[in-house]
C-alpha atoms as a PDB file:
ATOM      1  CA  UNK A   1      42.611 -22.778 -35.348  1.00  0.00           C
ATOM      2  CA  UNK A   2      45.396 -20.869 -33.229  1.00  0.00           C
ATOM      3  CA  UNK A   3      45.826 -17.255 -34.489  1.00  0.00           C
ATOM      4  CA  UNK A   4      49.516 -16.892 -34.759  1.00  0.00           C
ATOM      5  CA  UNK A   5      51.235 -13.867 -36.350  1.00  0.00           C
ATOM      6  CA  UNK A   6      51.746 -15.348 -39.204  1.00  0.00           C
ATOM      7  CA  UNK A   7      47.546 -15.963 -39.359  1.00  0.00           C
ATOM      8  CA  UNK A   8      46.970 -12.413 -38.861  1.00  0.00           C
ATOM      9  CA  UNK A   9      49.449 -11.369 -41.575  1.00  0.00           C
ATOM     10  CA  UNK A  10      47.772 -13.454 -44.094  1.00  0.00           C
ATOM     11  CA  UNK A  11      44.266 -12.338 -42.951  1.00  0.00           C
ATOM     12  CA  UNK A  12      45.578  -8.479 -42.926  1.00  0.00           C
ATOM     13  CA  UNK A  13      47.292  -9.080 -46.349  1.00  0.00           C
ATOM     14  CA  UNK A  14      44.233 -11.154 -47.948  1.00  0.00           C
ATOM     15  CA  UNK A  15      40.908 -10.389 -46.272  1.00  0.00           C
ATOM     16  CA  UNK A  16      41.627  -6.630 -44.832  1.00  0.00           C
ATOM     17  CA  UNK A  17      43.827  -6.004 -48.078  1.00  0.00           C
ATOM     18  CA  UNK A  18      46.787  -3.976 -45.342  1.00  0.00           C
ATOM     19  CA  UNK A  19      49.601  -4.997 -48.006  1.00  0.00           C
ATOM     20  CA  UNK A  20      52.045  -3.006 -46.281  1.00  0.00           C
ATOM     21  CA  UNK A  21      53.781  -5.147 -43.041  1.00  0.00           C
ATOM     22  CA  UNK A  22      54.752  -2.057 -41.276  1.00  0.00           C
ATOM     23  CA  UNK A  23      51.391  -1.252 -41.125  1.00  0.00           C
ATOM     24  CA  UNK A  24      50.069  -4.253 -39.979  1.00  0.00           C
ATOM     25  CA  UNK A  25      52.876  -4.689 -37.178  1.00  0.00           C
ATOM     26  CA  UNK A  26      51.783  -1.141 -36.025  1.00  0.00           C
ATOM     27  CA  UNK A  27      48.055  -2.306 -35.845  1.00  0.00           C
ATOM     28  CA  UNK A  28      47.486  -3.250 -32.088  1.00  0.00           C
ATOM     29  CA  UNK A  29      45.095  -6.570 -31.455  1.00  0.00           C
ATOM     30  CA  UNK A  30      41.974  -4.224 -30.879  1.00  0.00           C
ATOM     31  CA  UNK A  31      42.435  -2.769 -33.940  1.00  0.00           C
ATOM     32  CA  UNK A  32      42.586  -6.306 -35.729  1.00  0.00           C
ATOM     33  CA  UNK A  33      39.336  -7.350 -33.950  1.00  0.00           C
ATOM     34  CA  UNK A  34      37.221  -4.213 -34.486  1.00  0.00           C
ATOM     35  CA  UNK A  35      38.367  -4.605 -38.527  1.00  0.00           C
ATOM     36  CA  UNK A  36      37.391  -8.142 -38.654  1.00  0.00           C
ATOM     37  CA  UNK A  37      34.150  -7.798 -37.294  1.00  0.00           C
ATOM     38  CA  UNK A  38      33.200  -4.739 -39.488  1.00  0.00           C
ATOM     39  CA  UNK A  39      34.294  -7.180 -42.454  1.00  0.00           C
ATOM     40  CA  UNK A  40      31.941  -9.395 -41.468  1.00  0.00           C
ATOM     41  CA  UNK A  41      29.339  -6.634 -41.660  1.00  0.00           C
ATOM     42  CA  UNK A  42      30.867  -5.335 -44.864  1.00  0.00           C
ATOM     43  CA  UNK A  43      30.326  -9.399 -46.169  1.00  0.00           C
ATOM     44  CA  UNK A  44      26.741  -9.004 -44.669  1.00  0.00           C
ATOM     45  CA  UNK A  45      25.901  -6.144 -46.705  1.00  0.00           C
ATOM     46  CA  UNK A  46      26.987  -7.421 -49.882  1.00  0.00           C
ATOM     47  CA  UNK A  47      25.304 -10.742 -49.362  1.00  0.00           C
ATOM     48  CA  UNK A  48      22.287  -8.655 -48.897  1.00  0.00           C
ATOM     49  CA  UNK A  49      22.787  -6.849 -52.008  1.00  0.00           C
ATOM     50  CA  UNK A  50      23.498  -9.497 -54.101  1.00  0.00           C
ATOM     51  CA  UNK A  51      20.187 -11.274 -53.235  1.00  0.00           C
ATOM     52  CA  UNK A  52      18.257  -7.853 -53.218  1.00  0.00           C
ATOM     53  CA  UNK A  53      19.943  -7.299 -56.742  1.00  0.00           C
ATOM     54  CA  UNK A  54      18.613 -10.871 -57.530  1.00  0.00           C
ATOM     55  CA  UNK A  55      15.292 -10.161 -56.564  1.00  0.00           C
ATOM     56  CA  UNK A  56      14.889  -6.684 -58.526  1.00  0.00           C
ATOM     57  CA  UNK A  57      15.716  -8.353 -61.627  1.00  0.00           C
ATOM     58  CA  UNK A  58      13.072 -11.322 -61.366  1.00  0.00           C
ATOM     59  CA  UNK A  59      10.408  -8.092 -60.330  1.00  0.00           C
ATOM     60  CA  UNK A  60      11.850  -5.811 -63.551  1.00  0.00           C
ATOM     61  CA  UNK A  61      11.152  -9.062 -65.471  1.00  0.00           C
ATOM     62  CA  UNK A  62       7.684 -10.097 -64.065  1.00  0.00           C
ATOM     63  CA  UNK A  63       4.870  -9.396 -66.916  1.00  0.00           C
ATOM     64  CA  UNK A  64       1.070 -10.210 -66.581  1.00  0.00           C
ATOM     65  CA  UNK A  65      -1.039 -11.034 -68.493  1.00  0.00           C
ATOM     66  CA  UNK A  66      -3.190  -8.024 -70.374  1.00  0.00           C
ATOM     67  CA  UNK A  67      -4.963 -10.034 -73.197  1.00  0.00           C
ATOM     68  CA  UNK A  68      -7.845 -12.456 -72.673  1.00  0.00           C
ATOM     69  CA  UNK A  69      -7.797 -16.347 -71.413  1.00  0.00           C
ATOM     70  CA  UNK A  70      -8.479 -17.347 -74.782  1.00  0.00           C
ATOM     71  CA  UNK A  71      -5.530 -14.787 -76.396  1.00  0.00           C
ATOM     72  CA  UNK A  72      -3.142 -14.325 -73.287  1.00  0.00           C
ATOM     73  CA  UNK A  73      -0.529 -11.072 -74.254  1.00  0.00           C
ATOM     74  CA  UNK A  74       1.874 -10.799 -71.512  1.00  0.00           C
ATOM     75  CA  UNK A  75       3.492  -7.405 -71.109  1.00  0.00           C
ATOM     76  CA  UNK A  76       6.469  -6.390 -68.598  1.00  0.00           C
ATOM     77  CA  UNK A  77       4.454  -5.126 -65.312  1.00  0.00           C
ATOM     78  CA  UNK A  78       6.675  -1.911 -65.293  1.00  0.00           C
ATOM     79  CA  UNK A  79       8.064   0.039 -68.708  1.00  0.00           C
ATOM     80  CA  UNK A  80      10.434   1.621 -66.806  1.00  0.00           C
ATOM     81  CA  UNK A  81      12.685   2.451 -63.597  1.00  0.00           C
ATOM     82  CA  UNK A  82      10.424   5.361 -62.953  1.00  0.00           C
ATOM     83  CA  UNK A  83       7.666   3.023 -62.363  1.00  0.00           C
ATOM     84  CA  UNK A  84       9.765   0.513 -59.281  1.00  0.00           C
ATOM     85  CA  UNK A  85      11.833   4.101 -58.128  1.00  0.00           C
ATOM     86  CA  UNK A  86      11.392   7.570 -58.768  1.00  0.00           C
ATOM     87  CA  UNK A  87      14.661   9.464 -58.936  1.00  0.00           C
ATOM     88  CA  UNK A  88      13.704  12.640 -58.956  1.00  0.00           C
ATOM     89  CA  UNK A  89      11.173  12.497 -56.471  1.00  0.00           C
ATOM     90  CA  UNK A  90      13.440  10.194 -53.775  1.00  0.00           C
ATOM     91  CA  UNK A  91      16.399  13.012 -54.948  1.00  0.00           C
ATOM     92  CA  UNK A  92      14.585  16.132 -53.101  1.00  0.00           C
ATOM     93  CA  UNK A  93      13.349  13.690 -50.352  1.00  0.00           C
ATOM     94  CA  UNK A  94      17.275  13.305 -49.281  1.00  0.00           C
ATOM     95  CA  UNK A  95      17.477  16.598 -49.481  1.00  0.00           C
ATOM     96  CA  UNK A  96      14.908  16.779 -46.983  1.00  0.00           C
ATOM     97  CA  UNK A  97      16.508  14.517 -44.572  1.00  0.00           C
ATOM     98  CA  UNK A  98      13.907  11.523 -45.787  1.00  0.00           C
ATOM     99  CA  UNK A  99      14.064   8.376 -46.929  1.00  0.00           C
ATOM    100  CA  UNK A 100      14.021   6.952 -49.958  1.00  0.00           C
ATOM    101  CA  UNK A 101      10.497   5.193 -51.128  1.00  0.00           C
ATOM    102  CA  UNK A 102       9.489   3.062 -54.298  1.00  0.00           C
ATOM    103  CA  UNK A 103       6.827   4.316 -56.888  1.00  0.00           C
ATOM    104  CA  UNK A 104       4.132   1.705 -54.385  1.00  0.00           C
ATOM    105  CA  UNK A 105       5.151   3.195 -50.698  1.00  0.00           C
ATOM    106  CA  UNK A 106       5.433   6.804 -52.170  1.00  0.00           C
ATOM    107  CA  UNK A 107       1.329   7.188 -52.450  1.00  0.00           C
ATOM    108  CA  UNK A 108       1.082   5.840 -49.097  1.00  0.00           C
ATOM    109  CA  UNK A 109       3.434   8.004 -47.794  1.00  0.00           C
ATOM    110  CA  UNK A 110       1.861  11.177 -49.216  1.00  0.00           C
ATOM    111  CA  UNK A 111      -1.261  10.459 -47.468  1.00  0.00           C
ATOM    112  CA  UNK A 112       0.108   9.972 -44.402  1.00  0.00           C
ATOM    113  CA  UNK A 113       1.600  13.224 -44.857  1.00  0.00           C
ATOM    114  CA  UNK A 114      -1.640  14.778 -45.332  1.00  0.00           C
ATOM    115  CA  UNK A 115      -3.681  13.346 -42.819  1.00  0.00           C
ATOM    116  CA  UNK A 116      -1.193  14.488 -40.373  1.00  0.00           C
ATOM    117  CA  UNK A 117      -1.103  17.926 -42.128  1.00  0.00           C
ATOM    118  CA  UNK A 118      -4.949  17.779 -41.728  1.00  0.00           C
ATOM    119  CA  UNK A 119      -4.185  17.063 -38.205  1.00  0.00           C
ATOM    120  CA  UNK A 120      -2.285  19.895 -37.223  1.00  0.00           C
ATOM    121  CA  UNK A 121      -4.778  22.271 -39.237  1.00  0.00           C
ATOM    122  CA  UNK A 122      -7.797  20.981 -36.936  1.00  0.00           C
ATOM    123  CA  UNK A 123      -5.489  21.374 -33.728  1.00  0.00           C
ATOM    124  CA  UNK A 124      -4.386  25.243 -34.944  1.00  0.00           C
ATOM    125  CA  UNK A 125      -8.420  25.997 -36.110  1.00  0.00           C
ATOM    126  CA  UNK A 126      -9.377  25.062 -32.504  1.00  0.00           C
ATOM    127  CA  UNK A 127      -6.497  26.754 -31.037  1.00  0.00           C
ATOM    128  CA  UNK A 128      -7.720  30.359 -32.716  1.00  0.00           C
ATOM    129  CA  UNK A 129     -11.143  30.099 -31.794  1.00  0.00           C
END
């Protein structure tokens, strides 16, 4: 398809939401090009969300099975958001320039915190002897 101005009008006005045409006839071609393709990251991202959306709600809904083969009770494999992410715990970790972890990689990360703190203990023990 040829891009004409009228093409990049109706992309500005519909996909990059510019509503205003003195704005868009002030926006040079680089500018159009470097907007498109960070909408087609934007549309990335919320593809990716979407799906990751869809797949935290089948996990918040998984249950197993806690009763016996012969009386099978299924309860919800987490009671709460605390149990898939810790808020509190992920708030003071931004705060600290980390990332945020789930409730299953925070454990992990903990003890790879301390056996590097354990680390750096040995190395200053040997150091002051």
């Amino acid at each position: 398809i040829k891009m004409t101005y009228d093409r990049i009008v109706l992309i500005c006005m519909t996909d990059l939401n510019i509503k205003r045409l003195d704005v868009i006839n002030q926006m040079t071609l680089t500018e159009f090009n470097y907007r498109m393709y960070a909408l087609h990251f934007e549309l990335l991202r919320k593809e990716h969300d979407m799906y990751k959306l869809a797949f935290a709600i089948r996990d918040a809904a998984s249950t197993k099975n806690v009763g016996t083969e012969k009386k099978p009770k299924e309860v919800y494999r987490f009671k709460s958001v605390q149990d898939i992410l810790d808020y509190e715990y992920n708030y003071y970790r931004l705060l600290q320039g980390k990332d945020i972890v789930f409730s299953g990689d925070q454990i992990e990360d903990d003890e790879q915190q301390n056996a590097l703190l354990e680390v750096i203990a040995d190395i200053n023990k040997q150091i002051s002897q």
